[in-house]
PDB file of N, CA and C in Angstrom:
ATOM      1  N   UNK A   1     125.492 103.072  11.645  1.00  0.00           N
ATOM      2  CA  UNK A   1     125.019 104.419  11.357  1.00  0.00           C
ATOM      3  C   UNK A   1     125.308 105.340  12.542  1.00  0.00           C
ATOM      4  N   UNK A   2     125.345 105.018  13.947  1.00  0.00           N
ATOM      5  CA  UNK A   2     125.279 106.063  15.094  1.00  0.00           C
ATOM      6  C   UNK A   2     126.758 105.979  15.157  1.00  0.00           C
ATOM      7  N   UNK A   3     127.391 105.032  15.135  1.00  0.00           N
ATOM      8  CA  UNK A   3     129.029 105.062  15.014  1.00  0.00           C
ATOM      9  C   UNK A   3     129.515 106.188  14.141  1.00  0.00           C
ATOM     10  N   UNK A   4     128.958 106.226  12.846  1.00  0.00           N
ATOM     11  CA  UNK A   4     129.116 107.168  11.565  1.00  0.00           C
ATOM     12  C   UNK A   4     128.718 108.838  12.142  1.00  0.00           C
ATOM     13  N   UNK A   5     127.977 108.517  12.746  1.00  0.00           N
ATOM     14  CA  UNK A   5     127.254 109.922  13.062  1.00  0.00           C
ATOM     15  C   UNK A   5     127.801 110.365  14.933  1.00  0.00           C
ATOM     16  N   UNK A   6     128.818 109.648  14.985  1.00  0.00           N
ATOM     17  CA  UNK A   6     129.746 110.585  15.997  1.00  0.00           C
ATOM     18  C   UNK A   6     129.220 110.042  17.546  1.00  0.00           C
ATOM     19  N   UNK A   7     127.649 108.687  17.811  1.00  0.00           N
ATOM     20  CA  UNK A   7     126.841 108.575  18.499  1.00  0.00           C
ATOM     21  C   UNK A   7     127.242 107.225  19.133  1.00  0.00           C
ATOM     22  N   UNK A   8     127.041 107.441  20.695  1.00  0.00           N
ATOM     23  CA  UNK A   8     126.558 105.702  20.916  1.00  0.00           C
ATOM     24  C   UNK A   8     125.993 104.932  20.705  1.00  0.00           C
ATOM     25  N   UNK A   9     126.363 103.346  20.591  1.00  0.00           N
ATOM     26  CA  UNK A   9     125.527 102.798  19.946  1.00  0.00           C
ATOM     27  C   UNK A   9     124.246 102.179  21.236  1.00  0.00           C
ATOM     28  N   UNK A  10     123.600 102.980  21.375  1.00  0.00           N
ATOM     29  CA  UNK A  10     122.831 102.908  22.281  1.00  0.00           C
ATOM     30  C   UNK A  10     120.990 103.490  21.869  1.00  0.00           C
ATOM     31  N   UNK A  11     120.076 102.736  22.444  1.00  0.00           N
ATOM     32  CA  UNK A  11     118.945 102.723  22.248  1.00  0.00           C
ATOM     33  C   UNK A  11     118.083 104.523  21.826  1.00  0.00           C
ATOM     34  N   UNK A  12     118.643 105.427  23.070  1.00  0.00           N
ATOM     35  CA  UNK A  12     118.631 106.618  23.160  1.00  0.00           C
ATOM     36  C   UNK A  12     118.984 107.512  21.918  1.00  0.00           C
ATOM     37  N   UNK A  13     120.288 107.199  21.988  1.00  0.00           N
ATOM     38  CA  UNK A  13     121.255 107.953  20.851  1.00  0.00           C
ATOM     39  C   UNK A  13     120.246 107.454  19.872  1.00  0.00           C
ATOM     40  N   UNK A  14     120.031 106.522  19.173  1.00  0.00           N
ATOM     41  CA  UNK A  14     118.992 105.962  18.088  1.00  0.00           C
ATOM     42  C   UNK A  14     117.810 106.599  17.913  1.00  0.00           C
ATOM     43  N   UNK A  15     117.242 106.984  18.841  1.00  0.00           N
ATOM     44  CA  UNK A  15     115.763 107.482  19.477  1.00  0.00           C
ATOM     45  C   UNK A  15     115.761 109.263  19.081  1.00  0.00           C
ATOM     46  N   UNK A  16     116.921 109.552  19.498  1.00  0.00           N
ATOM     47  CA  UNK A  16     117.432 111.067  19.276  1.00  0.00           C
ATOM     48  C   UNK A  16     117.738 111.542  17.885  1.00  0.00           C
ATOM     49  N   UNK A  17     118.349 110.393  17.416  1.00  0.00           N
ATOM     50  CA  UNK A  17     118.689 110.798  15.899  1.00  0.00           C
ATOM     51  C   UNK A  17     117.315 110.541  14.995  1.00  0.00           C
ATOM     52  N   UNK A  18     116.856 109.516  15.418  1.00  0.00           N
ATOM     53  CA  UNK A  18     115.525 109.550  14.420  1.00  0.00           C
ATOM     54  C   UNK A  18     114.487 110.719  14.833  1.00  0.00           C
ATOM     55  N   UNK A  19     114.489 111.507  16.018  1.00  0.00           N
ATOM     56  CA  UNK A  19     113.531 112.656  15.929  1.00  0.00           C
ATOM     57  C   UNK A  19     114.191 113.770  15.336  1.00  0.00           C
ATOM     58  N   UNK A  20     116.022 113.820  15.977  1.00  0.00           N
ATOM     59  CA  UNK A  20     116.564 114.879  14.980  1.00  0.00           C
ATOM     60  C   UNK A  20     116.398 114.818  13.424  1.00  0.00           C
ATOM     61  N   UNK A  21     116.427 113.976  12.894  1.00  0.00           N
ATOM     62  CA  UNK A  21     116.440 113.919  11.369  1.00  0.00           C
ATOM     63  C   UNK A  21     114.414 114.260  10.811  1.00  0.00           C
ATOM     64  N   UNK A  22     113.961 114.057  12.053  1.00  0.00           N
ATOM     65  CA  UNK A  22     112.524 114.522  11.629  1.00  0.00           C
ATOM     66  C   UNK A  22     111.642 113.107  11.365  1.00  0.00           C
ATOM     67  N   UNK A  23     112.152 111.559  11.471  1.00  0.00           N
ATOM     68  CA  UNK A  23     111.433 110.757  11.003  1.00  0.00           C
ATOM     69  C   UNK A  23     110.242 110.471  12.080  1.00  0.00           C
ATOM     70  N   UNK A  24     110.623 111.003  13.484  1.00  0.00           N
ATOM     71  CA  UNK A  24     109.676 110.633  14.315  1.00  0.00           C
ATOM     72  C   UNK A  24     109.293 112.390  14.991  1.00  0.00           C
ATOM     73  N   UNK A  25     107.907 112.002  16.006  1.00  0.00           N
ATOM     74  CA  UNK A  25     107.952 113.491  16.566  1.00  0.00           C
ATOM     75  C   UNK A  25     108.761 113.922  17.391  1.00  0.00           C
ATOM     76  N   UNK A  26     108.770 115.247  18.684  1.00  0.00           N
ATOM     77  CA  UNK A  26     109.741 115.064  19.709  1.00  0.00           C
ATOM     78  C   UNK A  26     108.884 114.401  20.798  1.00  0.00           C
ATOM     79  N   UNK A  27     107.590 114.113  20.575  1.00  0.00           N
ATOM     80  CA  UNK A  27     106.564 113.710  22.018  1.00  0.00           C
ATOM     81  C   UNK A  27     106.384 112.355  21.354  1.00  0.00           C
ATOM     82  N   UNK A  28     106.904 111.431  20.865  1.00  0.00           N
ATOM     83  CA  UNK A  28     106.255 110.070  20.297  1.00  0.00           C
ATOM     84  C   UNK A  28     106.260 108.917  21.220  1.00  0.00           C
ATOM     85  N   UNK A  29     105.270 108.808  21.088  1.00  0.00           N
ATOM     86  CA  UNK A  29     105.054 107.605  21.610  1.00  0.00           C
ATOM     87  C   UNK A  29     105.315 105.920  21.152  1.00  0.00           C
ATOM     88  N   UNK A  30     106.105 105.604  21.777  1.00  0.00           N
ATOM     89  CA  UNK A  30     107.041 104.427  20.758  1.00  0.00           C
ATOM     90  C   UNK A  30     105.652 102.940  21.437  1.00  0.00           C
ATOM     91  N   UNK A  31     105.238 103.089  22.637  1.00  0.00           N
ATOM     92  CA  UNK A  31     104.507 101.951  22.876  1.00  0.00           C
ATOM     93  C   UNK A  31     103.021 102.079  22.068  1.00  0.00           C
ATOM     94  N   UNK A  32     102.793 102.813  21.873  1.00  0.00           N
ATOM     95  CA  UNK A  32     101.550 103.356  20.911  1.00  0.00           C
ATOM     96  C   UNK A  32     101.976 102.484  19.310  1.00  0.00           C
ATOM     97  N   UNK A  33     102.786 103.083  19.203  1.00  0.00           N
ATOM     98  CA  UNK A  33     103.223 102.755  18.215  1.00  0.00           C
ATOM     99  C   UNK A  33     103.174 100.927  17.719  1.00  0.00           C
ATOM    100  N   UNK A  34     104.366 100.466  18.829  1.00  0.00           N
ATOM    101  CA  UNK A  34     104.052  99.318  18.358  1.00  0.00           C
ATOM    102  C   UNK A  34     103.170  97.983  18.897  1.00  0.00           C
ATOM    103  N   UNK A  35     102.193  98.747  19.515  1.00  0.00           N
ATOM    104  CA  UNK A  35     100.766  98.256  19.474  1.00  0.00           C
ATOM    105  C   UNK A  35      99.996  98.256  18.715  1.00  0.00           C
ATOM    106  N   UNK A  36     100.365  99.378  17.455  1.00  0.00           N
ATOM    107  CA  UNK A  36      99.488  99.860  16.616  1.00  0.00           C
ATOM    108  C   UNK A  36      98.225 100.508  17.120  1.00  0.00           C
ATOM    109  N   UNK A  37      98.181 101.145  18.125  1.00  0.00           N
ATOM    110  CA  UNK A  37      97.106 101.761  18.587  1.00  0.00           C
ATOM    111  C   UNK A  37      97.020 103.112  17.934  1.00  0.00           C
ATOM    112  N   UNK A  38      96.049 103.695  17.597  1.00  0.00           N
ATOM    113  CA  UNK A  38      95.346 104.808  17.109  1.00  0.00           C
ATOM    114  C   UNK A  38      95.422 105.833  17.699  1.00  0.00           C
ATOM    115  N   UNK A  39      96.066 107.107  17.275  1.00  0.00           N
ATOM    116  CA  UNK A  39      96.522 108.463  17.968  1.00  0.00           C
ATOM    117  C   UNK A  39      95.782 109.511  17.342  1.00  0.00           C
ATOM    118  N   UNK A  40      95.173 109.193  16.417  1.00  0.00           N
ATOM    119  CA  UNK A  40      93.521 110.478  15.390  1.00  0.00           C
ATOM    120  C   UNK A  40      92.690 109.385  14.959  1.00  0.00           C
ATOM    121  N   UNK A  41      91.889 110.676  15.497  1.00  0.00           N
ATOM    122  CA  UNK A  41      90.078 109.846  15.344  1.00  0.00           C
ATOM    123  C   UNK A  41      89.076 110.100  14.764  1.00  0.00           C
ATOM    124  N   UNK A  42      88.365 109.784  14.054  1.00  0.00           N
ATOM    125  CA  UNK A  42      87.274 110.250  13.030  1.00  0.00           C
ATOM    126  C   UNK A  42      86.311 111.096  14.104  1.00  0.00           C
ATOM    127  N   UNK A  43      86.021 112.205  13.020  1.00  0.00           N
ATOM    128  CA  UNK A  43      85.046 113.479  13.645  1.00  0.00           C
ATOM    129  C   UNK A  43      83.935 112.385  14.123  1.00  0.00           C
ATOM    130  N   UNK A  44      83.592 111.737  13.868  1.00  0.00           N
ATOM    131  CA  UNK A  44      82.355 110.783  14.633  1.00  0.00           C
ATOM    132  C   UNK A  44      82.243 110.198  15.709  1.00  0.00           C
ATOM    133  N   UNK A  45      83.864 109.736  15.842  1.00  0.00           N
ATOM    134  CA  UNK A  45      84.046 109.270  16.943  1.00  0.00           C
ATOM    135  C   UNK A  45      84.511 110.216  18.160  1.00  0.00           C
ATOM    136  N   UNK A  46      85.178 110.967  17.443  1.00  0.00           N
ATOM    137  CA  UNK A  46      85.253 112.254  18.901  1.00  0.00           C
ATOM    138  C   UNK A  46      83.801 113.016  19.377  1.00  0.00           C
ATOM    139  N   UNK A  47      82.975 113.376  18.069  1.00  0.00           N
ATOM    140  CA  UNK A  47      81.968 113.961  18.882  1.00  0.00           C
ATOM    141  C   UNK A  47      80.770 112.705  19.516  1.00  0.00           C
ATOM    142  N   UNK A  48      81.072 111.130  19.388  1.00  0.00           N
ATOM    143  CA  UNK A  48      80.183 110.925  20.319  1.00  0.00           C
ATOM    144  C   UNK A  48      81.260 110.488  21.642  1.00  0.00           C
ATOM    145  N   UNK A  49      82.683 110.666  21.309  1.00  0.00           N
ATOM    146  CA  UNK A  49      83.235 110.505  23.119  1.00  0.00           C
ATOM    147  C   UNK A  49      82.426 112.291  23.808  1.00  0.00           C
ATOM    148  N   UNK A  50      82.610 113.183  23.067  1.00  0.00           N
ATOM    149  CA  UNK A  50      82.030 114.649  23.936  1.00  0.00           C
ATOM    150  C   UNK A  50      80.697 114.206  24.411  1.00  0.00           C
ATOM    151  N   UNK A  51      79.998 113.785  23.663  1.00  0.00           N
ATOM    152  CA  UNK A  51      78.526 112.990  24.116  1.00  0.00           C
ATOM    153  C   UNK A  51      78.530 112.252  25.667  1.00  0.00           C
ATOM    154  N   UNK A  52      79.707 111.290  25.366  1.00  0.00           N
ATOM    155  CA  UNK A  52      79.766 110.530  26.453  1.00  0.00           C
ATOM    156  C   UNK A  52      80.015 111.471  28.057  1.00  0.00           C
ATOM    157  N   UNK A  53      80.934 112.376  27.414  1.00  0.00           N
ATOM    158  CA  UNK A  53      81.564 113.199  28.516  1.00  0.00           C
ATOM    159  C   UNK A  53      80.590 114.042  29.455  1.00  0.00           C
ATOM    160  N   UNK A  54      79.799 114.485  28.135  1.00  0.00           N
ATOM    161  CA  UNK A  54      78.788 115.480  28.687  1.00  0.00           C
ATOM    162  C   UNK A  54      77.507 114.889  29.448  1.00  0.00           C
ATOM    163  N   UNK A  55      77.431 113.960  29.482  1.00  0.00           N
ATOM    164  CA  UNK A  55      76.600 113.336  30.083  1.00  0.00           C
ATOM    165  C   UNK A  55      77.128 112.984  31.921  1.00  0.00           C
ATOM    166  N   UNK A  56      78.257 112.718  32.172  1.00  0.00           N
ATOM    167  CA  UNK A  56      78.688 112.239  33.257  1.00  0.00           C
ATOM    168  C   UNK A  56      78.955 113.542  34.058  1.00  0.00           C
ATOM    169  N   UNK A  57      78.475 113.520  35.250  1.00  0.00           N
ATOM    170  CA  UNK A  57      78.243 114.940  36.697  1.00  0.00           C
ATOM    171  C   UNK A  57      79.860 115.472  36.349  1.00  0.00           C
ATOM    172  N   UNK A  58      80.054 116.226  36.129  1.00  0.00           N
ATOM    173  CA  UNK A  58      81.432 117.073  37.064  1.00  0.00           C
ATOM    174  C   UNK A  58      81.643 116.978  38.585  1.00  0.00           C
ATOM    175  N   UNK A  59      83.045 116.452  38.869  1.00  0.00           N
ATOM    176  CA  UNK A  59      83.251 115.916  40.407  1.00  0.00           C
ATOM    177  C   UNK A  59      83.838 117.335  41.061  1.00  0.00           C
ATOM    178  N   UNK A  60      83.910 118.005  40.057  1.00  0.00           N
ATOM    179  CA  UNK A  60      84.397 119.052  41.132  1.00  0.00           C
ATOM    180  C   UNK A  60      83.060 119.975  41.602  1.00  0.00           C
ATOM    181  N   UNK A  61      81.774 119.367  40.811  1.00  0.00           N
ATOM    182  CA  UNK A  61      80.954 120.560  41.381  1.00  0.00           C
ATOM    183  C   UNK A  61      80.179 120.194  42.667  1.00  0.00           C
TER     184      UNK A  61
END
């Protein structure tokens, strides 16, 4: 396919064409990915990380 499409056959070139064609984002995270780790989070779980947050001093004050 990257041969076809004028490209090296190289990891990059691969990486480039799948965000050009739109299948991936331009900021993706490929180790996220295949960890299967979680990139959106249920409204429940974000407002008790703000919970968590708001609780701990600010270091800059």
């Amino acid at each position: 396919i990257l041969k076809s499409c004028g490209l090296q056959k190289a990891s990059a070139a691969a990486m480039n064409l799948l965000i050009d064609i739109g299948y991936f984002p331009i900021h993706v995270n490929l180790d996220l990915m295949k960890l299967n780790i979680p990139t959106e989070y249920s409204e429940e779980i974000l407002l008790a990380a703000d919970e968590v947050l708001s609780l701990q001093p600010d270091p800059d004050k």
